[in-house]
Protein backbone atom coordinates (compact mmCIF):
# COMPACT_ATOMS: atom_id res chain seq x y z
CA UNK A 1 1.70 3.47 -24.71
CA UNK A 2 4.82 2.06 -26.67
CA UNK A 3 5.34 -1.71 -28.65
CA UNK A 4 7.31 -4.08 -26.87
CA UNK A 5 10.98 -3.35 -29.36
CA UNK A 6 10.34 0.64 -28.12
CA UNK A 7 10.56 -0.95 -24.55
CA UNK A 8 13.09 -2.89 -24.96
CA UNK A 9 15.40 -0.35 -26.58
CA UNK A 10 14.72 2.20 -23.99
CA UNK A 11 17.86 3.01 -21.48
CA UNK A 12 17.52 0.96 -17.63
CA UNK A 13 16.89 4.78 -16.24
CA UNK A 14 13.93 4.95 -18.30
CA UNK A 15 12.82 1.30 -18.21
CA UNK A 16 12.82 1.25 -14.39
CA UNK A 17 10.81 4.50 -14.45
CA UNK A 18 7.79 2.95 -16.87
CA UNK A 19 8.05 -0.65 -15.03
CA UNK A 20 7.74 1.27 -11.62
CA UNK A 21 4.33 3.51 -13.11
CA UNK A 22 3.28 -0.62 -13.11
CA UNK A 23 4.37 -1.24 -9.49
CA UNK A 24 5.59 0.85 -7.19
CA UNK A 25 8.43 -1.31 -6.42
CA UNK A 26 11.99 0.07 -6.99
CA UNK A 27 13.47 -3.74 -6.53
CA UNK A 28 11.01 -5.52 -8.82
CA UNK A 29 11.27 -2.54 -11.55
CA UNK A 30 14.81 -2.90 -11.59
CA UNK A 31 14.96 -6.63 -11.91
CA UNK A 32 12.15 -6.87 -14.82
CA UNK A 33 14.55 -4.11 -16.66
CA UNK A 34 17.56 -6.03 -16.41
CA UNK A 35 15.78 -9.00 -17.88
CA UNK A 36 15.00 -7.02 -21.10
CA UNK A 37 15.03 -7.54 -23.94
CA UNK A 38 11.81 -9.56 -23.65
CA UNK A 39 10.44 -11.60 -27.39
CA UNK A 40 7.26 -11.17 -26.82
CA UNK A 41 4.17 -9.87 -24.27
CA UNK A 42 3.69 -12.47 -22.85
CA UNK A 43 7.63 -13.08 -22.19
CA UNK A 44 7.31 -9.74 -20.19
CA UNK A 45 4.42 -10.79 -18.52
CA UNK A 46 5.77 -14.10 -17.02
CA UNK A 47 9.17 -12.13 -15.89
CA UNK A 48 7.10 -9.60 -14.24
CA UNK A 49 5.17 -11.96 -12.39
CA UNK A 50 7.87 -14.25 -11.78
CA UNK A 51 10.04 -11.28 -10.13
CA UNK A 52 7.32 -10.32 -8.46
CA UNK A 53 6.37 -13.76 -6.54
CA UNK A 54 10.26 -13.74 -5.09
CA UNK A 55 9.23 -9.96 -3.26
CA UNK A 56 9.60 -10.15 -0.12
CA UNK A 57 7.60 -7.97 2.46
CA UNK A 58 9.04 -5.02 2.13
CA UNK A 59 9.17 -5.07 -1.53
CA UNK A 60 5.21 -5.85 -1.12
CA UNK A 61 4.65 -2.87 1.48
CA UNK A 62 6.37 -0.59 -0.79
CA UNK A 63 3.78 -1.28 -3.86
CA UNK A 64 0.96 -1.07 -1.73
CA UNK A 65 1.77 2.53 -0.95
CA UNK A 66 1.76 3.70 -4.32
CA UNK A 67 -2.04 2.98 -4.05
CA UNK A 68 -4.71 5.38 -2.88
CA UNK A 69 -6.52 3.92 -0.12
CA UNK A 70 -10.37 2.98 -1.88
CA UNK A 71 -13.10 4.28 -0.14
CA UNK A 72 -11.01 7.77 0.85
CA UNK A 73 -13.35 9.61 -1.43
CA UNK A 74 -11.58 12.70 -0.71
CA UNK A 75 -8.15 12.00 -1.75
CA UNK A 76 -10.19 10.31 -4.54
CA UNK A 77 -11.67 13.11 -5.42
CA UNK A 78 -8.69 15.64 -5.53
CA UNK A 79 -6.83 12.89 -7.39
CA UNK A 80 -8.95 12.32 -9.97
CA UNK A 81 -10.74 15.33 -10.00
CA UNK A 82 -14.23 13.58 -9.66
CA UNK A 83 -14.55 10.71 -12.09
CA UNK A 84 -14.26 7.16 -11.76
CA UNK A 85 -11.15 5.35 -13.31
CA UNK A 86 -10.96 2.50 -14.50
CA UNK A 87 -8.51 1.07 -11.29
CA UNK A 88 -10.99 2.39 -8.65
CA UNK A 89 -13.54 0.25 -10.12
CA UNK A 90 -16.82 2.07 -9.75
CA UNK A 91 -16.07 3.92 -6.49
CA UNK A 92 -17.50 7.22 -8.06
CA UNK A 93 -20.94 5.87 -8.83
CA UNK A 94 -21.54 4.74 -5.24
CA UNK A 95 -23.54 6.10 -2.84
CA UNK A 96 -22.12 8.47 -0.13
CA UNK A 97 -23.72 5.52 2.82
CA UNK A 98 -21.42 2.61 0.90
CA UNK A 99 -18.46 5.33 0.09
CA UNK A 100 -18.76 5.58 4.38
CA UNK A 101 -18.95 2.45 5.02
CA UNK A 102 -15.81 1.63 2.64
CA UNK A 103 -14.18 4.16 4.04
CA UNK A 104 -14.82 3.24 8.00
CA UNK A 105 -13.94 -0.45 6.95
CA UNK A 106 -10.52 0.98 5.28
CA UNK A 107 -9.35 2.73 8.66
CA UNK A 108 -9.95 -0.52 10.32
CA UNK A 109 -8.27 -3.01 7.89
CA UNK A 110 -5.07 -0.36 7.91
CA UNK A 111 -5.33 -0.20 11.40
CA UNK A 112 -5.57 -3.88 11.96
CA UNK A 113 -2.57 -4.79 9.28
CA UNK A 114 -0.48 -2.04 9.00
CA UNK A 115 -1.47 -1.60 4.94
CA UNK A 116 -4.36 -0.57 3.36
CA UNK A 117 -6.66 -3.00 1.15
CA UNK A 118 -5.67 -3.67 -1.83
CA UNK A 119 -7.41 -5.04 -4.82
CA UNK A 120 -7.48 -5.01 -8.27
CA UNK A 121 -10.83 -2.67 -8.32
CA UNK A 122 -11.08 -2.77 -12.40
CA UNK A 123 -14.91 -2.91 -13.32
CA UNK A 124 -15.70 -3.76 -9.39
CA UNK A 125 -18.74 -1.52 -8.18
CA UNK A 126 -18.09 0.10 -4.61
CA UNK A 127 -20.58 -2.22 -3.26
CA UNK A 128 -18.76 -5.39 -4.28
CA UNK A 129 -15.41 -3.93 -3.02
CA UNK A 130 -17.00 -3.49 0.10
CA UNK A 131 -18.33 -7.25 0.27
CA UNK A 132 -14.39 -8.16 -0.80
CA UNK A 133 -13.33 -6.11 2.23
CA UNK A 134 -15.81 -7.47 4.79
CA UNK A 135 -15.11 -11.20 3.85
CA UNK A 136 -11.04 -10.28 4.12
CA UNK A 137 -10.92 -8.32 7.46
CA UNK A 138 -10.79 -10.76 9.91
CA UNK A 139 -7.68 -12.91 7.78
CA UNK A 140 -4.54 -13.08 9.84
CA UNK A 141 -1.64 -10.26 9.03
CA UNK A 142 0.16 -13.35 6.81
CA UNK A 143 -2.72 -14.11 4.94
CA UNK A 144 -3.51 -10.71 3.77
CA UNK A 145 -0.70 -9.72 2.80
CA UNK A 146 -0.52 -12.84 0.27
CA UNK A 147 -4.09 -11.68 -0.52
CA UNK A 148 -2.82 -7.73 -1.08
CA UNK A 149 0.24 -9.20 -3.19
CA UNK A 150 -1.59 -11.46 -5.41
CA UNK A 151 -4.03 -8.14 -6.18
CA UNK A 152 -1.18 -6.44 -6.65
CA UNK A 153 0.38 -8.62 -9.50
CA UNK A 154 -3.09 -8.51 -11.06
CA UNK A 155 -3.10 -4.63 -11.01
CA UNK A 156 0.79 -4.70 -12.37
CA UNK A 157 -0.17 -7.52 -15.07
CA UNK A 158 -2.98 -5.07 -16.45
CA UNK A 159 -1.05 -1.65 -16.19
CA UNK A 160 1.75 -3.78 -18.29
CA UNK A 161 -0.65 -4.60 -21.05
CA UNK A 162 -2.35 -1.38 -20.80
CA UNK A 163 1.63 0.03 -21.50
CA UNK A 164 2.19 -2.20 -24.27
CA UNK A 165 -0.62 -1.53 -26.19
């Protein structure tokens, strides 16, 4: 965690490096750095989200894979060795039948699309991330993907203020 003037006087090397921790986006990093320095938050927050509505879709695909697929319990696990965090929602509390059944539903959305689910899983229980995924897997490719980026700035909005606190 820094303040927003030890952000702002960091070098671009070093900038990029925090803003990408936010989204796994080498483009959208790079262009929120250059825009520094920011007067306030909230000034970073806008340029963030501004930048990122003008990604295009590879800039999207390439945030979505610096996401853990939810409901792969096992690369859950060995990530964060066996608690819940705070972005996978509640996945750890779930039981092993709805950890399944997010699981199967995840091979099938990835399959269908091309990316895996995304969405922004703070204080979500496994079971309503599983309702989320049943009521988006039968959108069309377009569709989800505008559903996966708009998650995605939500996820990058809160890792921002989580960094600026």
């Amino acid at each position: 965690m820094m303040n927003l003037d030890q952000f702002n006087a960091l070098n671009e090397a070093d900038a990029t490096a925090l803003l990408y921790e936010c989204c796994h986006c080498h483009n959208w990093a790079s262009r929120v750095a250059d825009l520094r320095p920011f007067d306030s938050k909230e000034q970073l927050l806008r340029a963030a989200d501004d930048v990122w509505r003008d990604a295009d879709e590879a800039e999207i695909l390439e945030a979505f894979k610096g996401h853990a697929r939810i409901g792969d319990i096992e690369l859950l696990r060995s990530r964060y060795a066996g608690r819940a965090t705070a972005e996978q929602g509640q996945v750890m509390d779930a039981s092993e039948t709805v950890l399944q059944a997010l699981y199967d539903l995840n091979i099938e959305y990835e399959r269908r699309y091309g990316f895996i689910f995304i969405v922004c899983a703070t204080g979500k229980s496994a079971e309503e991330m599983l309702m989320l995924l049943k009521a988006r897997i039968d959108n069309g490719r377009v569709m989800e993907l505008m559903n996966g980026a708009h998650e995605q700035g939500s996820i990058t909005r809160l890792r921002l203020e989580q960094l600026l606190q």
